[in-house]
Protein backbone atom coordinates (compact mmCIF):
# COMPACT_ATOMS: atom_id res chain seq x y z
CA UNK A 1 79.46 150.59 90.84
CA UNK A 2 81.10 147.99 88.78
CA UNK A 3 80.32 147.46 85.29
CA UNK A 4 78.91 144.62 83.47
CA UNK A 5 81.72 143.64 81.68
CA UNK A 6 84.01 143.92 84.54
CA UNK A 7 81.75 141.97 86.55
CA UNK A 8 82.13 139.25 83.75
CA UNK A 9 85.60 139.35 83.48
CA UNK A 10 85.74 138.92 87.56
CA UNK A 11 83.79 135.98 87.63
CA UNK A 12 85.75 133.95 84.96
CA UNK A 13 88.65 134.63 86.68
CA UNK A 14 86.75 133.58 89.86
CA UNK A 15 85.50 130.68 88.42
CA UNK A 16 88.86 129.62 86.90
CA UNK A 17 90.65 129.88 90.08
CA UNK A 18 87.92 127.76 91.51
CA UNK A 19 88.63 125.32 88.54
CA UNK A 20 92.67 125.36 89.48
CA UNK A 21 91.95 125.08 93.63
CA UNK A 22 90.23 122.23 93.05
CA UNK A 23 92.69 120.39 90.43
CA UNK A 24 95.19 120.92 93.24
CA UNK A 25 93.36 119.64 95.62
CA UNK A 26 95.60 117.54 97.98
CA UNK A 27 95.09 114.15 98.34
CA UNK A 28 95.99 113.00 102.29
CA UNK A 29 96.61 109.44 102.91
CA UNK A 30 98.47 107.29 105.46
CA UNK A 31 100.49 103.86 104.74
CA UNK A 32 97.44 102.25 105.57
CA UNK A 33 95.20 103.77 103.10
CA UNK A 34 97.48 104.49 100.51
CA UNK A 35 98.02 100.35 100.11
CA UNK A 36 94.40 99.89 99.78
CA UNK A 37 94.00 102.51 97.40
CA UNK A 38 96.30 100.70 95.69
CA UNK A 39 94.82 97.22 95.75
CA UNK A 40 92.14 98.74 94.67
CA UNK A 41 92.85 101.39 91.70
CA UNK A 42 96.05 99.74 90.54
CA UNK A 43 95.23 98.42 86.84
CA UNK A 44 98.84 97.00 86.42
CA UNK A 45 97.31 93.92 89.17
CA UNK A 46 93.89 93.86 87.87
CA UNK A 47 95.01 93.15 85.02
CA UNK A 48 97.47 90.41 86.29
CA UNK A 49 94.27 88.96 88.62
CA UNK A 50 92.91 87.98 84.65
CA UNK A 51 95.80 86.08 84.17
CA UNK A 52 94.74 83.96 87.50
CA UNK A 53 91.34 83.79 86.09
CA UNK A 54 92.65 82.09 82.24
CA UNK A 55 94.81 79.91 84.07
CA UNK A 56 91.96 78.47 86.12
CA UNK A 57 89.56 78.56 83.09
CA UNK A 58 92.35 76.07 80.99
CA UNK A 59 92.41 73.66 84.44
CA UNK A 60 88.48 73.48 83.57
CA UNK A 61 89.40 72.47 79.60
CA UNK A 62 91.63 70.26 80.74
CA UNK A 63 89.56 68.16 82.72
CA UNK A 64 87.32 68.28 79.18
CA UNK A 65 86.65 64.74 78.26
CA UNK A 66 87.25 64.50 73.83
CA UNK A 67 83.79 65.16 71.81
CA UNK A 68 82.68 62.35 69.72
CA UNK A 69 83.01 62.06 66.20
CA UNK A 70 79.69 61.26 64.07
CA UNK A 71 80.23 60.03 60.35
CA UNK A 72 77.69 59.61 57.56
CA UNK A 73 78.02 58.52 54.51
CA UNK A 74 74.66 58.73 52.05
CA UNK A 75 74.74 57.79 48.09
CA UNK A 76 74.10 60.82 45.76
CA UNK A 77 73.43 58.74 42.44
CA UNK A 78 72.15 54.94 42.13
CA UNK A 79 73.02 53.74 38.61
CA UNK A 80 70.51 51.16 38.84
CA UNK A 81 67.50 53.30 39.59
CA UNK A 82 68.62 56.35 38.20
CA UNK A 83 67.97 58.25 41.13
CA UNK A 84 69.95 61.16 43.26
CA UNK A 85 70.54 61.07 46.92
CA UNK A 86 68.56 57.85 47.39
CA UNK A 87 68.45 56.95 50.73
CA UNK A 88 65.19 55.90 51.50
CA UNK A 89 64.93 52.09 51.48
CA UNK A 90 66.16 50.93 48.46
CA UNK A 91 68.85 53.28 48.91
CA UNK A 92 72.20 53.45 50.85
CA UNK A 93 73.63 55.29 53.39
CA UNK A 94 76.34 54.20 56.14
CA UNK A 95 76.75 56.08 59.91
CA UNK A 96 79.30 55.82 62.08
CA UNK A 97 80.33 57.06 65.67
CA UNK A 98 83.87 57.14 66.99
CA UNK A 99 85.37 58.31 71.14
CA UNK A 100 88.90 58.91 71.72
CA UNK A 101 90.00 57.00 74.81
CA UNK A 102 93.01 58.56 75.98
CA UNK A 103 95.07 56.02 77.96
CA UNK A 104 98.39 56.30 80.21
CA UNK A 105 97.15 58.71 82.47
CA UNK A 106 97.67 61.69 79.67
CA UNK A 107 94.32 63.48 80.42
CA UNK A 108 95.21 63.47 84.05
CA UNK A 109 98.81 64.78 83.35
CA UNK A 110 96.92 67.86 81.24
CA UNK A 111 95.02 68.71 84.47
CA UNK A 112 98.05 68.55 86.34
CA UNK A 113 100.19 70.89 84.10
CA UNK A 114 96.97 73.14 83.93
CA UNK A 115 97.24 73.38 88.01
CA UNK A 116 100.64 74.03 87.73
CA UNK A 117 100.03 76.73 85.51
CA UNK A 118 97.76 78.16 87.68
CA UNK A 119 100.01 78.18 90.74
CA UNK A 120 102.92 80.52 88.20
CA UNK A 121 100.00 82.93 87.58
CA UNK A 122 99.32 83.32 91.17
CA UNK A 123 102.85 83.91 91.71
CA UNK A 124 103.40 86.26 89.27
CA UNK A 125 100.71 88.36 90.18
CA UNK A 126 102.14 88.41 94.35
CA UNK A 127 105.91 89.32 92.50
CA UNK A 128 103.98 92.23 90.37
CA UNK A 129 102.14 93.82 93.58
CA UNK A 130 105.13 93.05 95.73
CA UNK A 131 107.68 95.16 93.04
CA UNK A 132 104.95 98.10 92.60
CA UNK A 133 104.51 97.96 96.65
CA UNK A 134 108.38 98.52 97.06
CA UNK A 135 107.90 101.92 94.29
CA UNK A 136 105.10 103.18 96.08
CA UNK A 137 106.08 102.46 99.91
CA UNK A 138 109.95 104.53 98.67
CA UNK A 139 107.89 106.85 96.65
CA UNK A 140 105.34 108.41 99.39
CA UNK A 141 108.42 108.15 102.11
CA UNK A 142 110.44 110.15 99.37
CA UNK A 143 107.37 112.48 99.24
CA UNK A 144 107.50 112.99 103.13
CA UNK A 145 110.68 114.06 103.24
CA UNK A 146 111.03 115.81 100.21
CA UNK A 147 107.97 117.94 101.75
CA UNK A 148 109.81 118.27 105.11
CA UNK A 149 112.57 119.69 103.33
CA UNK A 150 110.59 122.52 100.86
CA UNK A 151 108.87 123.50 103.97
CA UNK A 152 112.49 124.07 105.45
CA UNK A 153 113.71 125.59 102.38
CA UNK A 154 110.56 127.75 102.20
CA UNK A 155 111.10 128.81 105.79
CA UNK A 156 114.36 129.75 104.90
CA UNK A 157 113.92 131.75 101.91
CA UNK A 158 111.30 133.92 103.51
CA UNK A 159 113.51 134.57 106.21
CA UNK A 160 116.54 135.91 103.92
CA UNK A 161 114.02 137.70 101.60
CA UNK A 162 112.91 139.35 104.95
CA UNK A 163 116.30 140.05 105.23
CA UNK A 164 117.19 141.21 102.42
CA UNK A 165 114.81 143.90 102.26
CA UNK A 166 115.60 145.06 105.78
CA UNK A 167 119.38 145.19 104.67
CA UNK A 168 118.83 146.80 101.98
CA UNK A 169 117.35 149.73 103.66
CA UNK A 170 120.15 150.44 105.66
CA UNK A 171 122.39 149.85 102.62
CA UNK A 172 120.99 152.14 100.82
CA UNK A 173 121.07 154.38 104.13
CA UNK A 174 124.64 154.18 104.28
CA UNK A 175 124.65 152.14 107.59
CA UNK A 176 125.88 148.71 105.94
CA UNK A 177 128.13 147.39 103.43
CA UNK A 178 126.68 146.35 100.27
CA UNK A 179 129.33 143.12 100.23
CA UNK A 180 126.78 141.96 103.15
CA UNK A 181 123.77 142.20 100.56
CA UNK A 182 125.57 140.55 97.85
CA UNK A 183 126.54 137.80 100.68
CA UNK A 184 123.04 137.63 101.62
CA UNK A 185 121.96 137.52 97.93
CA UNK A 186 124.60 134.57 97.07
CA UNK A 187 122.97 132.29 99.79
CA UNK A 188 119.40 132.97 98.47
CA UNK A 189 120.41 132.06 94.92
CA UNK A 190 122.03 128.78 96.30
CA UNK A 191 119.00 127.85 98.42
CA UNK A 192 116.61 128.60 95.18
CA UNK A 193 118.83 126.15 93.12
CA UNK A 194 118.85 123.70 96.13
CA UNK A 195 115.02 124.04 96.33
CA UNK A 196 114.44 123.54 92.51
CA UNK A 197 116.09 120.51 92.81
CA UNK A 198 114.33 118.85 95.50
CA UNK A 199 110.96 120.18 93.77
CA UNK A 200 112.02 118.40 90.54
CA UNK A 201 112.59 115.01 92.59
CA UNK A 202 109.43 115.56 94.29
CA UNK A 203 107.25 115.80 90.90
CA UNK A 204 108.83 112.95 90.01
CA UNK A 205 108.07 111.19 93.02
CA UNK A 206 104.69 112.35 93.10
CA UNK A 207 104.36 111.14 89.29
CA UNK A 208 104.98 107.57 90.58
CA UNK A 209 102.63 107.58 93.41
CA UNK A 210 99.51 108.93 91.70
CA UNK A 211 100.06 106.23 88.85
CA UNK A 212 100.02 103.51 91.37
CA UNK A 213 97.20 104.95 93.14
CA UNK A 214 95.57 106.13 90.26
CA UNK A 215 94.43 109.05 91.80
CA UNK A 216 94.93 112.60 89.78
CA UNK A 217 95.58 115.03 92.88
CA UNK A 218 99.07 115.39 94.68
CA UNK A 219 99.69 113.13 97.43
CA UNK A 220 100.83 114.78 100.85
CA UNK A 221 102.05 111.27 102.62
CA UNK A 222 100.58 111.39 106.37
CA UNK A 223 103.73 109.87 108.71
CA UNK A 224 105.44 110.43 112.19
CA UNK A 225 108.96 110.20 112.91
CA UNK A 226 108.25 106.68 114.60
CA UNK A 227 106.47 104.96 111.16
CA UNK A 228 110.10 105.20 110.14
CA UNK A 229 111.59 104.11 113.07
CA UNK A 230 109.61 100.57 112.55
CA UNK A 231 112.09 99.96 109.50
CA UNK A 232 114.90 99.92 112.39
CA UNK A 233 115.52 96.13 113.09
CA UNK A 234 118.11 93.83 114.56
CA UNK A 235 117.88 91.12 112.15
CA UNK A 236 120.23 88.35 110.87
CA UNK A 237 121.77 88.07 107.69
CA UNK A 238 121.52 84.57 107.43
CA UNK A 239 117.62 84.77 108.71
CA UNK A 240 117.13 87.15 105.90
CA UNK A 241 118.98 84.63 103.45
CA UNK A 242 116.94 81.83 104.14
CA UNK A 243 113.22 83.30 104.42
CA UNK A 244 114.34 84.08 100.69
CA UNK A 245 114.68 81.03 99.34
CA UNK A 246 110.89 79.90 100.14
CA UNK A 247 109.56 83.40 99.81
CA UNK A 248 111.45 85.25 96.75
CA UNK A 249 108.83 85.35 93.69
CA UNK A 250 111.34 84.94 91.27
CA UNK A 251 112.65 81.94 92.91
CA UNK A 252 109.71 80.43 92.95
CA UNK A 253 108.80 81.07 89.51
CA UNK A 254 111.78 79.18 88.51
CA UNK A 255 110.66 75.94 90.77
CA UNK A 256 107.36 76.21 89.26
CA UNK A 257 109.17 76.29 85.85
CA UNK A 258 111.22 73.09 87.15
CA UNK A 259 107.41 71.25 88.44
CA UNK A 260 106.43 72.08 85.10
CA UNK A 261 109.33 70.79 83.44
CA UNK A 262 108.75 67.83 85.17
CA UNK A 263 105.30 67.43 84.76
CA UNK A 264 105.93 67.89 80.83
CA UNK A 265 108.49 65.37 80.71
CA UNK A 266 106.27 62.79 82.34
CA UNK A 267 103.66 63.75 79.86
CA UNK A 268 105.81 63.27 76.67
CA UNK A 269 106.70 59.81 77.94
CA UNK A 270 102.58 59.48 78.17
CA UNK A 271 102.27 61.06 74.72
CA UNK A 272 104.48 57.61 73.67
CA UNK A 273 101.28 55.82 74.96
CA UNK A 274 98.90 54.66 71.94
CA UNK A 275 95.54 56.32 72.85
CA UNK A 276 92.31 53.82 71.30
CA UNK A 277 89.54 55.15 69.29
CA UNK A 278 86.29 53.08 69.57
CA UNK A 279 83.62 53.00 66.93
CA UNK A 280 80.09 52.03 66.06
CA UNK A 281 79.01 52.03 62.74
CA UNK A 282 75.58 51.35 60.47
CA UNK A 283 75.96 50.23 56.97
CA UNK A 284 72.27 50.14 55.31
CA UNK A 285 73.17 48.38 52.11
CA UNK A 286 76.83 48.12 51.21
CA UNK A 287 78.17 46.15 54.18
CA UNK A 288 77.76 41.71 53.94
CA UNK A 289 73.96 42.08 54.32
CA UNK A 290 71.57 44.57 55.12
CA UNK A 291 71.22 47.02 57.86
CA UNK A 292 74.43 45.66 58.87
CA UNK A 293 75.69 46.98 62.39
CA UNK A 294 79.92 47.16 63.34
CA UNK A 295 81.88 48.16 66.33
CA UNK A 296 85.67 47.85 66.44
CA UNK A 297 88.93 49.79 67.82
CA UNK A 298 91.22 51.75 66.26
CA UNK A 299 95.08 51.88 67.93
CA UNK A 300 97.97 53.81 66.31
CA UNK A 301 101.00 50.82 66.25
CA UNK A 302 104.24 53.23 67.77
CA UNK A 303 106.63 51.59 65.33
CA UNK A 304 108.93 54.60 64.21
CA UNK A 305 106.84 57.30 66.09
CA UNK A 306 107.41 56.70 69.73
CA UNK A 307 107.68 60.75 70.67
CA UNK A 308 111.88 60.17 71.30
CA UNK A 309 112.70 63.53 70.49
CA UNK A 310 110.01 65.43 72.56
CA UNK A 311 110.87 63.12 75.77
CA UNK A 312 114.52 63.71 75.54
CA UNK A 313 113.81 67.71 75.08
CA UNK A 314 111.98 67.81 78.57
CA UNK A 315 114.51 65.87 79.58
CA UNK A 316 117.50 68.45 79.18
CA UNK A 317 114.52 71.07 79.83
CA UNK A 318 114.47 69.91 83.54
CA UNK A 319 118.47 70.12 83.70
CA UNK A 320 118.31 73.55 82.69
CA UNK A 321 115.89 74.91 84.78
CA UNK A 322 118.01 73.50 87.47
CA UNK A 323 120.78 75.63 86.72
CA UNK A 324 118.52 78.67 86.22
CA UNK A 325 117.40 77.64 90.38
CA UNK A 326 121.30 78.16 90.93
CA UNK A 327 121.85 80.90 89.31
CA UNK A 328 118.81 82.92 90.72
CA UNK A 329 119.89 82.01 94.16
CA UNK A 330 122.88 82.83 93.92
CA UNK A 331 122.08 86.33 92.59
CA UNK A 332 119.45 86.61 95.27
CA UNK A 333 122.05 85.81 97.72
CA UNK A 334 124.41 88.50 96.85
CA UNK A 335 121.91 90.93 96.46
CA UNK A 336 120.71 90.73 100.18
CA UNK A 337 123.99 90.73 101.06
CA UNK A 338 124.83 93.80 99.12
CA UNK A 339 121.37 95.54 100.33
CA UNK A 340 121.98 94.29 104.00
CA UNK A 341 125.13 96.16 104.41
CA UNK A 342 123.84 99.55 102.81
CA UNK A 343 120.93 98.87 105.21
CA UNK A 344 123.42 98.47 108.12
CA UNK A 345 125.23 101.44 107.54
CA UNK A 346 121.99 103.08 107.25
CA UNK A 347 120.75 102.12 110.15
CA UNK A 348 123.99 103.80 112.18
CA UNK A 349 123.79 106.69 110.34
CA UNK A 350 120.17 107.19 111.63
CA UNK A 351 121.06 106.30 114.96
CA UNK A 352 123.84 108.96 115.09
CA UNK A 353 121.26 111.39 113.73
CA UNK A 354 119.19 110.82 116.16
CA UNK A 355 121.85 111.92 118.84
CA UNK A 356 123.82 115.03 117.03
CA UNK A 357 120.30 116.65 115.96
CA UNK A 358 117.78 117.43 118.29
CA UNK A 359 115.62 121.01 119.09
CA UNK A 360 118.81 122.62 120.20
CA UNK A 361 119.65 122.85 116.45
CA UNK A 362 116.13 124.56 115.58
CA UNK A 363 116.99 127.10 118.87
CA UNK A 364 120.27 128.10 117.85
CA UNK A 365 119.55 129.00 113.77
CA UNK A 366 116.44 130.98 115.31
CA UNK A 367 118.82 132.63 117.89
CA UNK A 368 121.94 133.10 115.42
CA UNK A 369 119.14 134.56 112.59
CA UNK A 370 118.51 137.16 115.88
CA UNK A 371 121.46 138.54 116.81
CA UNK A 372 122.55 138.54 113.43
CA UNK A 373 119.73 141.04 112.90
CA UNK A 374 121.25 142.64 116.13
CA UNK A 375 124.32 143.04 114.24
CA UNK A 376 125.82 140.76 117.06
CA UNK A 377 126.96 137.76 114.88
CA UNK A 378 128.94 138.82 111.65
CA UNK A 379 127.80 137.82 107.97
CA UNK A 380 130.35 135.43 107.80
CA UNK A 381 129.19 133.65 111.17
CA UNK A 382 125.91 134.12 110.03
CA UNK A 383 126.05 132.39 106.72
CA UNK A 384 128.54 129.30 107.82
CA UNK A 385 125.86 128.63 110.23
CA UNK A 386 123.17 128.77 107.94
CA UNK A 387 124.27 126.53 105.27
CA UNK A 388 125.38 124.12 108.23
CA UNK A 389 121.98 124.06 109.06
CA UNK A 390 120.58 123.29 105.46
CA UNK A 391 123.63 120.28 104.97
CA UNK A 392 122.03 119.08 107.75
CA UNK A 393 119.18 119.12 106.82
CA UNK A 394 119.57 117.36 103.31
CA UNK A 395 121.75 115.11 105.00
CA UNK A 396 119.11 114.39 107.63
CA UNK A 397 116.45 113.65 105.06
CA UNK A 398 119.03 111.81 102.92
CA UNK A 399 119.27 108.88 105.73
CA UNK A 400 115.64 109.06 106.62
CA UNK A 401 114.71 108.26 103.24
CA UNK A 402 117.31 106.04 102.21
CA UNK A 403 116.63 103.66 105.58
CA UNK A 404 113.10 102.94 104.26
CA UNK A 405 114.39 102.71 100.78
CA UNK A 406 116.95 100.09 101.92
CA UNK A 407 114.68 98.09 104.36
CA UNK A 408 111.48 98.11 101.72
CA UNK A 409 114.42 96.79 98.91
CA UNK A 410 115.49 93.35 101.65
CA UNK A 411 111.35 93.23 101.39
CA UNK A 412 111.79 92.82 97.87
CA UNK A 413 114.60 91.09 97.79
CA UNK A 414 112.89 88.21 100.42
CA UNK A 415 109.64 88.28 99.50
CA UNK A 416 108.45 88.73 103.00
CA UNK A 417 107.20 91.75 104.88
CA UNK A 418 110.15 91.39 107.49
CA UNK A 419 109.93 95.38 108.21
């Protein structure tokens, strides 16, 4: 019978392993769902959306009309009848009420800048989801193959610490050289290392992909061989070029920076514009005669102030946001360019891949790991193979990964879902 306190001590350790198990619970998800896990959890674009939301809210102030002014005026001491704050009838008091009328079309401009302003926000926020789209579209294709490749690895490592142990029965028998175990040993240290590596790169990756998701659990990305394949496209340079310059967020930020400058230039030149104030006022006692009632207009006279030095600095404003449009485009321009010939070259080395690795390769390490076993294939055969097999298989995962990476980064680059 087991004891009370071992029966204790058994079920923390139950329950803790529980508690661990269900941390590490994997979290399964397709392209599919993974973007509208991230539409929905991502905090990085719902906080942007807000920024959507103030723009539209200042469009709404804008099209504010200005709040009247009410002045009174009331005595506080009357000399005469030795009173304070008379202002019944013998008393005095004055009242006036003033409205701005703004003139030259400057109230209208303000609604238009406000619109304009709206329009950036909503751009921004499509450049923001479109950048963290690229990171988590290469991050969960990184995660793919990085798990294709620890599965590999773990295969592998099994398999020589199966080995190993057989080996070193007959080594210790007398019935092989120990320079074979050492051999064996060497190759199982190499393929640890390798592994490590790829397992740092895929925490990393993984780190990435559960911020954007905002989801706790590791990610185990849920993809065939021909979701990759849809990245492979015969597509013009020029094509690409071109649906950039309408679609690329940052481009289009910079127009909308040139509207704006615009739209700000044409309002200074408003500003220059004399807006009236009209008034109504009520003057009980001090005015010509009694209960005396006034209206009139008040109009700045633009004889030194005519706003010169804010129209010509929206002037040059424009001109430089001009040769910001220039400059962008032209760095957009050699950026696809760049990115299209990586993708090229990408794209062949897939293809080629494609044709030199097929289920032969997987038939021939299983049947060289048999008659190596056999003793029919020496060490030396045995272990060129078999770190053939595992460049080819970092190499094949390598091109697999870097394809999507390329294609998702002319995405970027465009602005345009084009794979």
């Amino acid at each position: 019978m087991m004891n009370l306190g071992l029966k204790v001590r058994f079920l923390i350790i139950f329950l803790l392993f529980i508690k661990v198990t269900v941390a590490q619970t994997e979290k399964k998800v397709t392209l599919k769902e993974a973007d509208s896990l991230f539409l929905k959890n991502n905090y990085y674009l719902l906080a942007s959306s807000l920024n959507i939301d103030m723009a539209k809210a200042q469009v709404l102030q804008a099209r504010l009309f200005p709040n009247m002014v009410l002045s009174a005026d009331f005595n506080v001491y009357d000399p005469d009848n030795n009173k304070y704050f008379n202002v019944g009838s013998s008393g005095q008091k004055t009242m006036q009420i003033e409205q701005l009328i703004l003139i030259g079309g400057k109230r209208k401009s303000e609604i238009e800048l406000a619109k304009t302003n709206v329009t950036t926000a909503e751009i921004e926020f499509l450049q923001l989801t479109r950048e963290l789209k690229y990171k988590l579209h290469s991050s969960l294709y990184t995660i793919g193959q990085q798990e294709f490749l620890l599965s590999r690895y773990n295969y592998q490592l099994n398999m020589l610490d199966t080995l190993l142990h057989a080996y070193q029965i007959q080594a210790d028998k007398g019935n092989i050289p120990l320079k074979e175990i050492v051999r064996l040993k060497g190759a199982y240290l190499r393929l640890s290392n390798d592994r490590a590596d790829v397992l740092k790169a895929y925490f990393e990756s993984q780190q990435t992909a559960q911020s954007l998701l905002h989801i706790n659990n590791p990610i185990t990305f849920d993809f065939i061989d021909s979701d990759i394949e849809k990245y492979v496209k015969d597509i013009a340079l020029e094509d690409i070029i071109n649906l950039s310059q309408n679609n690329n967020p940052e481009l289009l930020l910079l127009k909308q920076d040139k509207a704006l400058a615009e739209q700000y230039y044409q309002f200074q030149k408003k500003i220059s514009l004399p807006d009236v104030t009209l008034f109504a006022s009520y003057d009980q006692r001090g005015g010509a005669f009694n209960h005396q009632i006034n209206s009139g207009i008040s109009v700045p006279l633009p004889l030194f102030n005519r706003n010169q030095g804010n129209i010509n600095a929206a002037r040059i404003s424009i001109k430089q946001t001009e040769y910001n449009i220039t400059i962008k485009e032209n760095e957009i321009k050699t950026s696809i360019q760049s990115n299209y010939q990586l993708y090229k070259q990408t794209v062949l080395e897939f293809h080629k891949s494609k044709i030199m690795y097929d289920k032969n390769f997987k038939i021939t390490m299983k049947g060289i790991t048999e008659n190596f076993q056999k003793r029919n294939v020496s060490i030396i055969e045995f272990m060129d193979f078999f770190e053939s097999y595992n460049e080819v298989m970092t190499e094949l995962t390598r091109i697999k990964t870097q394809l999507v990476i390329s294609a998702e980064q002319l995405n970027l680059l465009t602005g345009k879902d084009i794979f």
